[in-house]
C-alpha atoms as a PDB file:
ATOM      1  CA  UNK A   1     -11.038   7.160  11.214  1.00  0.00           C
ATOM      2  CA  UNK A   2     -10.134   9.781  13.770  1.00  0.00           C
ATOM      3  CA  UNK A   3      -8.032  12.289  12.095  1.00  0.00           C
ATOM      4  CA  UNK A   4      -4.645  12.569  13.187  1.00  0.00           C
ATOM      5  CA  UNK A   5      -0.639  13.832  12.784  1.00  0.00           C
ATOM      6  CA  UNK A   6       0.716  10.204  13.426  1.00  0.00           C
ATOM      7  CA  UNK A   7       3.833  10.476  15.871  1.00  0.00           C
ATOM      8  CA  UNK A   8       6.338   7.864  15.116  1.00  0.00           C
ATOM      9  CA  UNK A   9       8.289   6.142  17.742  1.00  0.00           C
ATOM     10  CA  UNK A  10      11.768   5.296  16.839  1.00  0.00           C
ATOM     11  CA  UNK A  11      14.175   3.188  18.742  1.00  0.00           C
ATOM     12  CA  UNK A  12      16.715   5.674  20.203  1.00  0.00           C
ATOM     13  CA  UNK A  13      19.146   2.989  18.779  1.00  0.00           C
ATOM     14  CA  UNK A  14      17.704   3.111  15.421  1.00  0.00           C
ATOM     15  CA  UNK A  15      17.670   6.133  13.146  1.00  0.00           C
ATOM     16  CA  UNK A  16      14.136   5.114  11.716  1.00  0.00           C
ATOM     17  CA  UNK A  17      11.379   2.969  12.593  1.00  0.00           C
ATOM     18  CA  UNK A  18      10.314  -0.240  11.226  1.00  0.00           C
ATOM     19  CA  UNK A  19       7.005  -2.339  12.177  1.00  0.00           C
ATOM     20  CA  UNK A  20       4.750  -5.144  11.468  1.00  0.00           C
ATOM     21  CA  UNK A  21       1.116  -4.928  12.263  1.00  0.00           C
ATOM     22  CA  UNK A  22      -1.968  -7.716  11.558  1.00  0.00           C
ATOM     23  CA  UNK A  23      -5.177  -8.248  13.227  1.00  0.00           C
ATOM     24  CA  UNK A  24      -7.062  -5.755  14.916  1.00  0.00           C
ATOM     25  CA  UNK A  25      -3.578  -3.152  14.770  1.00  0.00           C
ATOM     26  CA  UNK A  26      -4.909  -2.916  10.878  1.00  0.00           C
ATOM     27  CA  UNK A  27      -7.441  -0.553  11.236  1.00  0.00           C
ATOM     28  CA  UNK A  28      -6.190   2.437   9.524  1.00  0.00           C
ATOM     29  CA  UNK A  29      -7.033   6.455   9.465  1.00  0.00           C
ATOM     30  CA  UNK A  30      -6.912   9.234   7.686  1.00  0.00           C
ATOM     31  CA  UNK A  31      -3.249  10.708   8.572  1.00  0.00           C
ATOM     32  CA  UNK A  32      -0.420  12.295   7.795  1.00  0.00           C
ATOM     33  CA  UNK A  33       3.108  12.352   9.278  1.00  0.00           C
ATOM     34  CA  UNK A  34       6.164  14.137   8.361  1.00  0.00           C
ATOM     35  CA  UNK A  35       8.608  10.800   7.591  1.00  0.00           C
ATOM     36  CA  UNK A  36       8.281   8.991   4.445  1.00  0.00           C
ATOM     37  CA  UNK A  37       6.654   5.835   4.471  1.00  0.00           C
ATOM     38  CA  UNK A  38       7.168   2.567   2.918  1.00  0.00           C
ATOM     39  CA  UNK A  39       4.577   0.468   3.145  1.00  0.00           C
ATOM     40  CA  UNK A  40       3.981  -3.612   2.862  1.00  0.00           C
ATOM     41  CA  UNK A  41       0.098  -5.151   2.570  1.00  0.00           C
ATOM     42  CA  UNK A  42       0.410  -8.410   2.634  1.00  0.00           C
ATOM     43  CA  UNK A  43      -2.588 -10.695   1.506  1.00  0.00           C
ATOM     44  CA  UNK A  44      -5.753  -8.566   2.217  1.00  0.00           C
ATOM     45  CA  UNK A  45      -7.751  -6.301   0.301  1.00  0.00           C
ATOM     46  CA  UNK A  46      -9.788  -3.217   0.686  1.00  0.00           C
ATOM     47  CA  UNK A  47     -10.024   0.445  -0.065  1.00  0.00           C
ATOM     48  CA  UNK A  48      -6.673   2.610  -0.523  1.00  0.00           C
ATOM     49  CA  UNK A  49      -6.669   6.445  -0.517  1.00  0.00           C
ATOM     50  CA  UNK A  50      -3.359   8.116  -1.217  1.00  0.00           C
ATOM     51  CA  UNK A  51      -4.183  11.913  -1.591  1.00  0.00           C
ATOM     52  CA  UNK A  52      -6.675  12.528  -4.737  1.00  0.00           C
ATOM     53  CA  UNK A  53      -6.882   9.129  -5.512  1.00  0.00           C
ATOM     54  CA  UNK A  54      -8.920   6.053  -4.592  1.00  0.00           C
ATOM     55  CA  UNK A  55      -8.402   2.424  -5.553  1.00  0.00           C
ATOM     56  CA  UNK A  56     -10.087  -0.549  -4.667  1.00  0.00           C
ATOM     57  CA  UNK A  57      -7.198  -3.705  -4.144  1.00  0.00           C
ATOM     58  CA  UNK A  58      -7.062  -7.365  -3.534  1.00  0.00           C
ATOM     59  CA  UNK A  59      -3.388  -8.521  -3.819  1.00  0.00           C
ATOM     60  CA  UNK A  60      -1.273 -11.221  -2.569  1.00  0.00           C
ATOM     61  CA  UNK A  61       1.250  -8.041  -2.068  1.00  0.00           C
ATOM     62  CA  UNK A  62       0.999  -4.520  -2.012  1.00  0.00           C
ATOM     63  CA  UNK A  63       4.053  -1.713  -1.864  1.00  0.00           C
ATOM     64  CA  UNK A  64       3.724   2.048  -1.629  1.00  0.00           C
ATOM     65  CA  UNK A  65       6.112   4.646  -1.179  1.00  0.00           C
ATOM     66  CA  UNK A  66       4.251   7.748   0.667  1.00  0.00           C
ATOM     67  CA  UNK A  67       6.294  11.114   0.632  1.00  0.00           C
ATOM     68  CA  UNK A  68       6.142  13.636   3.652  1.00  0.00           C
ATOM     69  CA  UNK A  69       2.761  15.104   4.915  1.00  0.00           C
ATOM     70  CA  UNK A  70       0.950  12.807   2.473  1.00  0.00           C
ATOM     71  CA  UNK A  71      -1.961  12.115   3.437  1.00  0.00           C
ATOM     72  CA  UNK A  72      -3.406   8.489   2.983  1.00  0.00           C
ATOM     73  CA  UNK A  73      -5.240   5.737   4.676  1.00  0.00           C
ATOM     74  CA  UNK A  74      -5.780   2.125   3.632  1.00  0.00           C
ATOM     75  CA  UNK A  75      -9.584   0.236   4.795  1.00  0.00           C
ATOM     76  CA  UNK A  76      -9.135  -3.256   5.704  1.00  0.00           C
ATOM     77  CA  UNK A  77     -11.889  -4.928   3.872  1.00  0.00           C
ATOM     78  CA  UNK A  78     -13.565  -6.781   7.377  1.00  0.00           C
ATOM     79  CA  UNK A  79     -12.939 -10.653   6.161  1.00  0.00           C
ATOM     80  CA  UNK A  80      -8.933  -9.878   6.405  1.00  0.00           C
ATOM     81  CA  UNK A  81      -9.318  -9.223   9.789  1.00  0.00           C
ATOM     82  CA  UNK A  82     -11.251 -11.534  11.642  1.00  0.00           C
ATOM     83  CA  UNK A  83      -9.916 -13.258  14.634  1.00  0.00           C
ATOM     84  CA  UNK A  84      -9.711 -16.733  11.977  1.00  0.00           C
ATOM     85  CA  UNK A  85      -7.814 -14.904   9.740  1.00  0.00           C
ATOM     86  CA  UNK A  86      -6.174 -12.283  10.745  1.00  0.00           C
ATOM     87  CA  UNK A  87      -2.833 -13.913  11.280  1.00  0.00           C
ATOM     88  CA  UNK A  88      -2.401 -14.278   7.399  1.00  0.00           C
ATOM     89  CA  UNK A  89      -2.912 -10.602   6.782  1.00  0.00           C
ATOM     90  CA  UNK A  90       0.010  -8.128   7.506  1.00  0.00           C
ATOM     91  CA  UNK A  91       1.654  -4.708   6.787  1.00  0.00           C
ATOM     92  CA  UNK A  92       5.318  -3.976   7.118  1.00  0.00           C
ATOM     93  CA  UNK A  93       6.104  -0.597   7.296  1.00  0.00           C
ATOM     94  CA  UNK A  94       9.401   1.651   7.400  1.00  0.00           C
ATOM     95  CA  UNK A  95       9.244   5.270   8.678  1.00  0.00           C
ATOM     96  CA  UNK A  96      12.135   7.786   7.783  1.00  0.00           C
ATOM     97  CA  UNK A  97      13.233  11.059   6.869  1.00  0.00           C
ATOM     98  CA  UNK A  98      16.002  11.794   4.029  1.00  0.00           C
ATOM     99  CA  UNK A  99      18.337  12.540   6.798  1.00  0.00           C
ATOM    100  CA  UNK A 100      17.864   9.081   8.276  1.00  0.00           C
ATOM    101  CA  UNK A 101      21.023   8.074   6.761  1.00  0.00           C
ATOM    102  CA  UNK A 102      23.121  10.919   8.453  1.00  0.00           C
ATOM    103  CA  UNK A 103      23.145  15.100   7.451  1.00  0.00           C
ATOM    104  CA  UNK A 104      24.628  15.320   3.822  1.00  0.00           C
ATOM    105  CA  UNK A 105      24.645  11.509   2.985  1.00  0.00           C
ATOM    106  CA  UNK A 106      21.986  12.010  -0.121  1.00  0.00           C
ATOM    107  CA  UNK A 107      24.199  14.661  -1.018  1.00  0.00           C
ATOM    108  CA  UNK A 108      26.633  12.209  -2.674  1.00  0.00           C
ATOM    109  CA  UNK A 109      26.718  11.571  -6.323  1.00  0.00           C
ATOM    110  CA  UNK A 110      26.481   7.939  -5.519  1.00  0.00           C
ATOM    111  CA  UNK A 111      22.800   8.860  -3.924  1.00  0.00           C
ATOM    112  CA  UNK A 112      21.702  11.103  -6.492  1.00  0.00           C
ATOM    113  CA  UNK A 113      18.656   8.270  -7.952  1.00  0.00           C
ATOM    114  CA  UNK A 114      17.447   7.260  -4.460  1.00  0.00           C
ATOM    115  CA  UNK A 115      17.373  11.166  -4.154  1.00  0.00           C
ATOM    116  CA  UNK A 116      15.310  11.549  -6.822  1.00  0.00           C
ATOM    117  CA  UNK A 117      13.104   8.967  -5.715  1.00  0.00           C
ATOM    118  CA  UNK A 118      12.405  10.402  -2.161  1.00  0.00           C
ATOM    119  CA  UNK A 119      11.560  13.355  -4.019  1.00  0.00           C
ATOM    120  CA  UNK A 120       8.973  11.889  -6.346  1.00  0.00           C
ATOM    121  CA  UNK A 121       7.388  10.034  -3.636  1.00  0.00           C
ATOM    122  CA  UNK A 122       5.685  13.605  -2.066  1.00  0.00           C
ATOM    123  CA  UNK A 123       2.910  12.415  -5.374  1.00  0.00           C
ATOM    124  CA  UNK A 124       2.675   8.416  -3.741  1.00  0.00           C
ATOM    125  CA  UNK A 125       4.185   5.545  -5.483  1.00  0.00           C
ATOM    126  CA  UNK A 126       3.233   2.105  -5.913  1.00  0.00           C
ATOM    127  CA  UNK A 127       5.903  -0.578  -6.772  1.00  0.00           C
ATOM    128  CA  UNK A 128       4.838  -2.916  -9.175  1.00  0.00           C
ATOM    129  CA  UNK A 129       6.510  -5.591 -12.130  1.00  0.00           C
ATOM    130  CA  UNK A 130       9.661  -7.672 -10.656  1.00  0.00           C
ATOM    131  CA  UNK A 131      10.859  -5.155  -8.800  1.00  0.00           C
ATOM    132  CA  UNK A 132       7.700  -5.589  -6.503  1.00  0.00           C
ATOM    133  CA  UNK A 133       8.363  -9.367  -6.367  1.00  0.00           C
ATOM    134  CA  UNK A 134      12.467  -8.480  -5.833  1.00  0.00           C
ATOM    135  CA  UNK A 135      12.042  -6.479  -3.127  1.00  0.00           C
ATOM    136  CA  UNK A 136       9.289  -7.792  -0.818  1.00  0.00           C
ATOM    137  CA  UNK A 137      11.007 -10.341   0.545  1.00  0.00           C
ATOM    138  CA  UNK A 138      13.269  -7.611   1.967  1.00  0.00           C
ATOM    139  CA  UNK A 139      10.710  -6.131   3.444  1.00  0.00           C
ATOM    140  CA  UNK A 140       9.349  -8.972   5.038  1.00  0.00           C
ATOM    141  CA  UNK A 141      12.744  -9.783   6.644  1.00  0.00           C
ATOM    142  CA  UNK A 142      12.878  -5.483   8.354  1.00  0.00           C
ATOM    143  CA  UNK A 143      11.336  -6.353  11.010  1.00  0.00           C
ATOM    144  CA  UNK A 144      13.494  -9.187  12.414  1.00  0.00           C
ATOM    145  CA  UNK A 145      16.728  -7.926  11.165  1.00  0.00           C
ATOM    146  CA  UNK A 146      19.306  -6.631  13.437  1.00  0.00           C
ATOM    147  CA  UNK A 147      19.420  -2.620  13.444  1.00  0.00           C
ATOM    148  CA  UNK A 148      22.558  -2.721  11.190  1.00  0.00           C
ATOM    149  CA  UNK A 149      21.033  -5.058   9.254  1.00  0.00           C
ATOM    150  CA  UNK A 150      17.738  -2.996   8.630  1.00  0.00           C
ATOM    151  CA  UNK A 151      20.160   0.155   7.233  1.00  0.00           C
ATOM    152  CA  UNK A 152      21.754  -2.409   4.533  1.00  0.00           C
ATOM    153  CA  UNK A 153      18.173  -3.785   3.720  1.00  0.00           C
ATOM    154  CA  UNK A 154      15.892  -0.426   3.397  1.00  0.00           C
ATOM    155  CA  UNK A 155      19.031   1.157   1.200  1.00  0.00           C
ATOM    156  CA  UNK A 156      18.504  -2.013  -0.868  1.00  0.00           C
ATOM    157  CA  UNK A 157      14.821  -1.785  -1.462  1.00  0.00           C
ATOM    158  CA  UNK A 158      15.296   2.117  -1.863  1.00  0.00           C
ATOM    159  CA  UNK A 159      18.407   1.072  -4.519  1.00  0.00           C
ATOM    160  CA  UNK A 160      16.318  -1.209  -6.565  1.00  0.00           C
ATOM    161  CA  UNK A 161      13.066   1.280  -6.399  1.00  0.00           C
ATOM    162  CA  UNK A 162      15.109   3.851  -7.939  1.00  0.00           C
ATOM    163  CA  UNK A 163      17.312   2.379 -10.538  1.00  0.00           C
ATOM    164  CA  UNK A 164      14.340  -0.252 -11.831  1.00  0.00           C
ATOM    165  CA  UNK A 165      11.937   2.378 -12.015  1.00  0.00           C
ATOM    166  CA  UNK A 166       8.800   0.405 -11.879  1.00  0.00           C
ATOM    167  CA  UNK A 167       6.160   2.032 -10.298  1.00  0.00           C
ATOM    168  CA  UNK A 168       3.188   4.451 -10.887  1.00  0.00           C
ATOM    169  CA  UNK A 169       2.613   7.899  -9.674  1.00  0.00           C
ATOM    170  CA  UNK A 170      -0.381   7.594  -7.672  1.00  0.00           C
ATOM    171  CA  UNK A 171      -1.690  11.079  -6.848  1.00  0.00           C
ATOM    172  CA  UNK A 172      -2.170  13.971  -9.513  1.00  0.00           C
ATOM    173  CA  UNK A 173       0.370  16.297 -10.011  1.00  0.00           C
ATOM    174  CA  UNK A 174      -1.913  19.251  -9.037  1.00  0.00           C
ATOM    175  CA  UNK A 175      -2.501  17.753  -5.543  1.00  0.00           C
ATOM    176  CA  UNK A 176       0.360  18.521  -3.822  1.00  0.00           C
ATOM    177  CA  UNK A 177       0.618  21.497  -1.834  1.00  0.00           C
ATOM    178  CA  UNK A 178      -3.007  21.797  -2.202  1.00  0.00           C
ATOM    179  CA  UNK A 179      -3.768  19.894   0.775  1.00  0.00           C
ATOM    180  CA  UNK A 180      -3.314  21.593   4.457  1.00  0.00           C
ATOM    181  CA  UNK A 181      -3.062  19.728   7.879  1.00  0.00           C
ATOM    182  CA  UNK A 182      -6.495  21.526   9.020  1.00  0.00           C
ATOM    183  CA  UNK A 183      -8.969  19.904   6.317  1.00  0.00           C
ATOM    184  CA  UNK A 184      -8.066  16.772   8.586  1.00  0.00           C
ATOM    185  CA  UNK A 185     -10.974  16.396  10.519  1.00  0.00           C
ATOM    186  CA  UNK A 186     -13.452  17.725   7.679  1.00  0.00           C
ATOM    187  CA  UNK A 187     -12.198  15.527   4.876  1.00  0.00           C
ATOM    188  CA  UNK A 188     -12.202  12.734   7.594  1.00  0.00           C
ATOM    189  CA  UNK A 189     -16.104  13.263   7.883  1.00  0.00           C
ATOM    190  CA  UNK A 190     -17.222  13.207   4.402  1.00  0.00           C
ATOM    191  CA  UNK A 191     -15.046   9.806   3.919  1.00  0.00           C
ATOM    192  CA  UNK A 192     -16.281   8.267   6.943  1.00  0.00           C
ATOM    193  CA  UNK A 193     -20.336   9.102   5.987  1.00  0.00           C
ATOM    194  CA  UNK A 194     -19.385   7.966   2.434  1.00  0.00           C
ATOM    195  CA  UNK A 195     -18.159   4.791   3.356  1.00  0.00           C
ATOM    196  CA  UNK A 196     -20.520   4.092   6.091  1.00  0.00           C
ATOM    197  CA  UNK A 197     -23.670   4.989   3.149  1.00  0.00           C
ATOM    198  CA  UNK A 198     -22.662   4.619  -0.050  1.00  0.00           C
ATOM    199  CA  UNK A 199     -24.860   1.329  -0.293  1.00  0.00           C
ATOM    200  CA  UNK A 200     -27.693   3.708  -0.573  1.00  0.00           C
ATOM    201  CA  UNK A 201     -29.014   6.667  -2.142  1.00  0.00           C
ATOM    202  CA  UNK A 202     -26.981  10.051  -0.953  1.00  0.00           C
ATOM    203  CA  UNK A 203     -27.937  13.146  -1.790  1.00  0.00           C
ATOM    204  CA  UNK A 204     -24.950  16.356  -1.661  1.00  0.00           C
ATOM    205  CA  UNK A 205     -26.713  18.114   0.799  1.00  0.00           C
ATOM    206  CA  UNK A 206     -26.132  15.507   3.689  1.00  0.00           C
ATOM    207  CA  UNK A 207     -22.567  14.817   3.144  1.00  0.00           C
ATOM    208  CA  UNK A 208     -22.565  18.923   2.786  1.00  0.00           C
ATOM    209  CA  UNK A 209     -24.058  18.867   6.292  1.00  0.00           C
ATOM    210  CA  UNK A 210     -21.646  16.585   7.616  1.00  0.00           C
ATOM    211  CA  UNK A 211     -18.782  19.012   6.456  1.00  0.00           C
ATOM    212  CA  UNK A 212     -20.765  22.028   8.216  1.00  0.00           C
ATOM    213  CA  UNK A 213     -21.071  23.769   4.607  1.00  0.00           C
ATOM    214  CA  UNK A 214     -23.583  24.556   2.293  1.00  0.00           C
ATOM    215  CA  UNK A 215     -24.614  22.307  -0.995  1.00  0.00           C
ATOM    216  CA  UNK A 216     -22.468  25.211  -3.820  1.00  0.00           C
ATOM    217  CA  UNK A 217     -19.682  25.689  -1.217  1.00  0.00           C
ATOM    218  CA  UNK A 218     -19.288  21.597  -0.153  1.00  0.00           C
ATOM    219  CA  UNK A 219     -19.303  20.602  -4.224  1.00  0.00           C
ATOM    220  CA  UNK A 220     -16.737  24.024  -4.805  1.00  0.00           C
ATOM    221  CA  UNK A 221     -14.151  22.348  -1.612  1.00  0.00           C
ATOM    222  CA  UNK A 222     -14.618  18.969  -2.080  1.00  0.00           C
ATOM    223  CA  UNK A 223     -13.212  19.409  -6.317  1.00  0.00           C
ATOM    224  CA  UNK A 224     -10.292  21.953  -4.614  1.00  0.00           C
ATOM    225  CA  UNK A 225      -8.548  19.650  -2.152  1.00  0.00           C
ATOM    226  CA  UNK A 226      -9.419  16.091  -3.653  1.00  0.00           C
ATOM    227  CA  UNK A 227      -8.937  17.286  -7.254  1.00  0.00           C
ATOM    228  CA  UNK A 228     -12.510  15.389  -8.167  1.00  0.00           C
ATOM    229  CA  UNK A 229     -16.198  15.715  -7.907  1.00  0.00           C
ATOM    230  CA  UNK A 230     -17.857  14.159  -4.477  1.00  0.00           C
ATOM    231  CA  UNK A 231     -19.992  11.859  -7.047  1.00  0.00           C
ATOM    232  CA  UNK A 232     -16.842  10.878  -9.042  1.00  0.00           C
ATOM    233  CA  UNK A 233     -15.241   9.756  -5.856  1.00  0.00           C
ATOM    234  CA  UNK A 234     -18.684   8.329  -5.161  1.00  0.00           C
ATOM    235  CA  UNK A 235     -18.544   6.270  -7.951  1.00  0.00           C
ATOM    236  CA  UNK A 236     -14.928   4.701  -7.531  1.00  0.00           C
ATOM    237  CA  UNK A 237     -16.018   3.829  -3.772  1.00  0.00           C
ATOM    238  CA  UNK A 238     -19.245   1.796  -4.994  1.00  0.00           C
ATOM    239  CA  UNK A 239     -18.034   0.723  -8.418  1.00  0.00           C
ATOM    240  CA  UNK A 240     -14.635  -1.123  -6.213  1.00  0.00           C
ATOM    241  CA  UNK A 241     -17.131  -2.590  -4.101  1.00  0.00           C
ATOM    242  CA  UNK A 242     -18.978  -3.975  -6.883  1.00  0.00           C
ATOM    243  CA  UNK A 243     -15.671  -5.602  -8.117  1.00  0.00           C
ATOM    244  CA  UNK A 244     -15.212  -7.282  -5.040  1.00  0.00           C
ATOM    245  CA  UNK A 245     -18.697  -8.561  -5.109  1.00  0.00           C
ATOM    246  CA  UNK A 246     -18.684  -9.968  -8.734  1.00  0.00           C
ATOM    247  CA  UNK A 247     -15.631 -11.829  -7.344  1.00  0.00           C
ATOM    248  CA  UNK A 248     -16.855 -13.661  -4.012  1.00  0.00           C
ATOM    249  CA  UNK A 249     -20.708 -13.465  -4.315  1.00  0.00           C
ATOM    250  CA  UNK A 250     -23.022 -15.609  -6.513  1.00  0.00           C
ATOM    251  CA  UNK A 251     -25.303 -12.690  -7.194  1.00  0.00           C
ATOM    252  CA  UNK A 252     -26.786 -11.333 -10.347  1.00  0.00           C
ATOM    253  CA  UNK A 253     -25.554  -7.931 -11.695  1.00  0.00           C
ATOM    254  CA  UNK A 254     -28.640  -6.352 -10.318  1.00  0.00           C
ATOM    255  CA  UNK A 255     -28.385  -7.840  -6.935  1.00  0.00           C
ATOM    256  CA  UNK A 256     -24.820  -6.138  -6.795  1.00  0.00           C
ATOM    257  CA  UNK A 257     -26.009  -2.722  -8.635  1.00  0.00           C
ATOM    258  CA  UNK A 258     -28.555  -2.326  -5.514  1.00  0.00           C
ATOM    259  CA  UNK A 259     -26.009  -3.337  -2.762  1.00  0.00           C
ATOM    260  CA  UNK A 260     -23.611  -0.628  -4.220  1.00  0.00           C
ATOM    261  CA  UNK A 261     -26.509   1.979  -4.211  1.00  0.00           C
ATOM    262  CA  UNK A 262     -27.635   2.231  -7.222  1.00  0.00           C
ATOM    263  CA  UNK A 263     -31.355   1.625  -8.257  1.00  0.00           C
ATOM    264  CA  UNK A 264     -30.474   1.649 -11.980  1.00  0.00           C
ATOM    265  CA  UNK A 265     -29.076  -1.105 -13.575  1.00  0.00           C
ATOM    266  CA  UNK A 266     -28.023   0.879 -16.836  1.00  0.00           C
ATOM    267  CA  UNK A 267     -26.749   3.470 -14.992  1.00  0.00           C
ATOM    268  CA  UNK A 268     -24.399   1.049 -12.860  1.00  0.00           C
ATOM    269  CA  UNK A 269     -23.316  -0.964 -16.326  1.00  0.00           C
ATOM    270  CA  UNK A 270     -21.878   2.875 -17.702  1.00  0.00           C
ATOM    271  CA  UNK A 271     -20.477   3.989 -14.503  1.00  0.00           C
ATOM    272  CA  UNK A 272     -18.563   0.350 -13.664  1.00  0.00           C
ATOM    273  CA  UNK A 273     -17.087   0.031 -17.826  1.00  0.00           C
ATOM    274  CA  UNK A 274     -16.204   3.802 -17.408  1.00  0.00           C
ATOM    275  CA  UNK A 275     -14.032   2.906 -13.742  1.00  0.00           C
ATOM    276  CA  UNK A 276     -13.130  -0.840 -14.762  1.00  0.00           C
ATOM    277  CA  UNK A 277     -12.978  -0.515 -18.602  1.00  0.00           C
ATOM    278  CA  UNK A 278     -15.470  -3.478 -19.158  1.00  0.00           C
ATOM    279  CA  UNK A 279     -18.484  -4.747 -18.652  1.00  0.00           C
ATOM    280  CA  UNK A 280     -19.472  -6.139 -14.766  1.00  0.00           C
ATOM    281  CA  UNK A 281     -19.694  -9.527 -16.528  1.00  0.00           C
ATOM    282  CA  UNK A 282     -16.617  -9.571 -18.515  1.00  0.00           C
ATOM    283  CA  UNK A 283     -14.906  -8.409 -15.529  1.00  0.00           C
ATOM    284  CA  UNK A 284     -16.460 -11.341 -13.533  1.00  0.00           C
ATOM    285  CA  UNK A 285     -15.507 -13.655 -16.157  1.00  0.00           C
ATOM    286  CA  UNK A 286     -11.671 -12.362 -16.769  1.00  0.00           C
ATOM    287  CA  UNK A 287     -11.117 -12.801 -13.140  1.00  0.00           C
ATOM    288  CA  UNK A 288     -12.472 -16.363 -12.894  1.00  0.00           C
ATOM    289  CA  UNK A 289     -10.385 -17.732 -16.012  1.00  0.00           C
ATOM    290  CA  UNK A 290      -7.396 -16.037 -14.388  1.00  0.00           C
ATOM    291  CA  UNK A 291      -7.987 -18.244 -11.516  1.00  0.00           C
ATOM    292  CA  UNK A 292      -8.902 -21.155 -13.304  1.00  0.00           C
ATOM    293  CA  UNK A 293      -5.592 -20.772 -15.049  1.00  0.00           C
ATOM    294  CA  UNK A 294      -3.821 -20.167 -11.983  1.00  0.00           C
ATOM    295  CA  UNK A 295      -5.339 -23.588 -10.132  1.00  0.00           C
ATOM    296  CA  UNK A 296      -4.324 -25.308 -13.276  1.00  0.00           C
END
C-alpha cells in the first residue's frame, strides 16, 4: 500500500480514461488523483476506505463515485484473487475531469444535475437500488466500446446517477478539505500495521510508533484527519472481518472473537451489535436464510 498521486494515462484519442483490471492488477493503495473516478467491483469482497469511512463488502456488484483528490483504497479480500479465481473478479473504472466533455459544456442548463452530482461526489458516493442494477451493465460494456461510444455511455450512467438519485454519501461532511496530500505516507503506515495486526492485541503506542509520534499526539491526529478514534476504526476493521467469518467458517462465536483480536467474548458481542446492529448469531443466521431463500 505504497502511498501515491496516481497518474492516469489517457488515450490521446480519448478525452478520459476507461479500464478493466482482475487478478493480480487488483491490489489496491492508498491514493489520490485529481480526476473523478467511477468505479465498478465486480463479484469480490473485502475492505473499502473512502476518506473517514471504512466498510467491510461482499457484493455481486459494487459502484462508487470518488470526487477529486479523494482519497480511497479498496483491499481485495485474498480468495478473489487467486490464480483459480481471479478471472471472475473485476473492476471497471472511468477516470475524468468536469472538463472531459469540452470547456463550458457543464455550463449548460441541460447539465445543471450531472453538475451537481460531480460536485457532491468530492464526499464519495455509492450507487445503490435499481439505478445500481440500470447502470452496471453500462459499465461493463466501457471498456469495449468504441471511443464515441464510451462519451454516449459514461453521460448515460452520469444521467441516470443524477436524476435517480440513489446513492449514499459515503464520507462525513467535515472530512473534506481536512485531508492534505502529505499525510500520504503516514496515514498509509498506521493502515498497513492495522491491517497486517489487528488479529491481535494492539496497544496505541505501537501504531503511534509507526506514525513517528507520541501516544497524546498519534490519538489527537489520527481523530483530526480520519474524523474517528484509532480504536473506533479498530473496531470496524475486526468487527467486518468477523462478518465475513460468521459467513464462510464453521466456527463458534468465540473461535471468531479471538481470530479478530479480541480475548473477550462480551466485549466482541457489544462492539459487533454496536457496528452490525445485531447479534454475531442473528447476523449469521439472517445471512444464511437469505441464501436459503435465494437457492430456493
Amino acid at each position: 500500500m505504497k502511498p501515491i498521486l496516481r497518474r492516469v494515462t489517457i488515450n490521446p484519442q480519448c478525452s478520459f480514461s476507461v479500464r478493466r483490471d482482475a487478478g493480480a492488477a487488483l491490489v489496491n493503495n492508498w491514493h489520490y488523483h485529481p480526476e473523478i473516478e467511477l468505479l465498478l467491483i465486480s463479484q469480490s469482497g473485502g475492505t473499502q476506505i473512502i476518506g473517514d469511512k471504512t466498510a467491510t463488502l461482499y457484493t455481486p456488484h459494487h459502484l462508487v463515485l470518488i470526487g477529486p483528490y479523494l482519497p480511497h483504497t479498496f483491499i481485495h479480500d485474498e480468495k478473489y484473487i487467486t490464480p483459480e479465481v481471479a478471472h471472475k473478479t473485476t473492476a471497471t473504472v472511468a477516470h475524468f475531469f468536469e472538463d472531459s466533455f469540452g470547456k463550458g459544456f457543464m455550463e449548460l442548463p441541460e447539465m445543471t444535475a450531472i453538475k451537481e452530482l460531480l460536485s457532491i461526489s468530492k464526499y464519495g458516493l455509492q450507487i445503490v437500488g435499481k439505478t445500481l442494477k440500470k447502470v452496471v451493465p453500462m459499465m461493463q460494456k466501457l471498456p469495449e466500446a468504441s471511443f464515441t461510444e464510451r462519451m454516449l455511455l459514461l453521460m448515460q450512467i452520469l444521467h441516470h446517477i443524477a436524476d435517480e438519485q440513489e446513492y449514499e454519501v459515503i464520507t462525513s461532511k467535515g472530512f473534506a478539505g481536512t485531508y492534505s496530500t502529505n499525510d500520504d505516507e503516514r496515514i498509509n503506515k498506521i493502515y498497513q500495521y492495522t491491517f497486517n495486526n489487528f488479529h491481535r492485541v494492539i496497544k496505541i503506542e505501537e501504531v503511534a510508533a509507526e506514525a513517528n509520534l507520541a501516544k497524546e499526539s498519534f490519538c489527537r491526529y489520527f481523530k483530526q484527519k480520519i474524523r474517528k478514534t484509532y480504536l473506533q476504526f479498530l473496531m470496524e476493521i475486526r468487527i467486518g472481518h468477523a462478518c465475513r467469518l460468521l459467513i464462510e467458517k464453521d466456527w463458534s462465536v468465540a473461535e471468531i472473537a479471538y481470530a479478530c483480536g479480541y480475548n473477550n467474548i462480551s466485549n466482541f458481542h457489544h462492539q459487533f451489535k454496536k457496528i452490525a446492529g445485531k447479534s454475531p448469531l442473528l447476523y449469521q443466521e439472517e445471512h444464511l436464510k437469505k441464501i436459503s431463500q435465494h437457492a430456493s
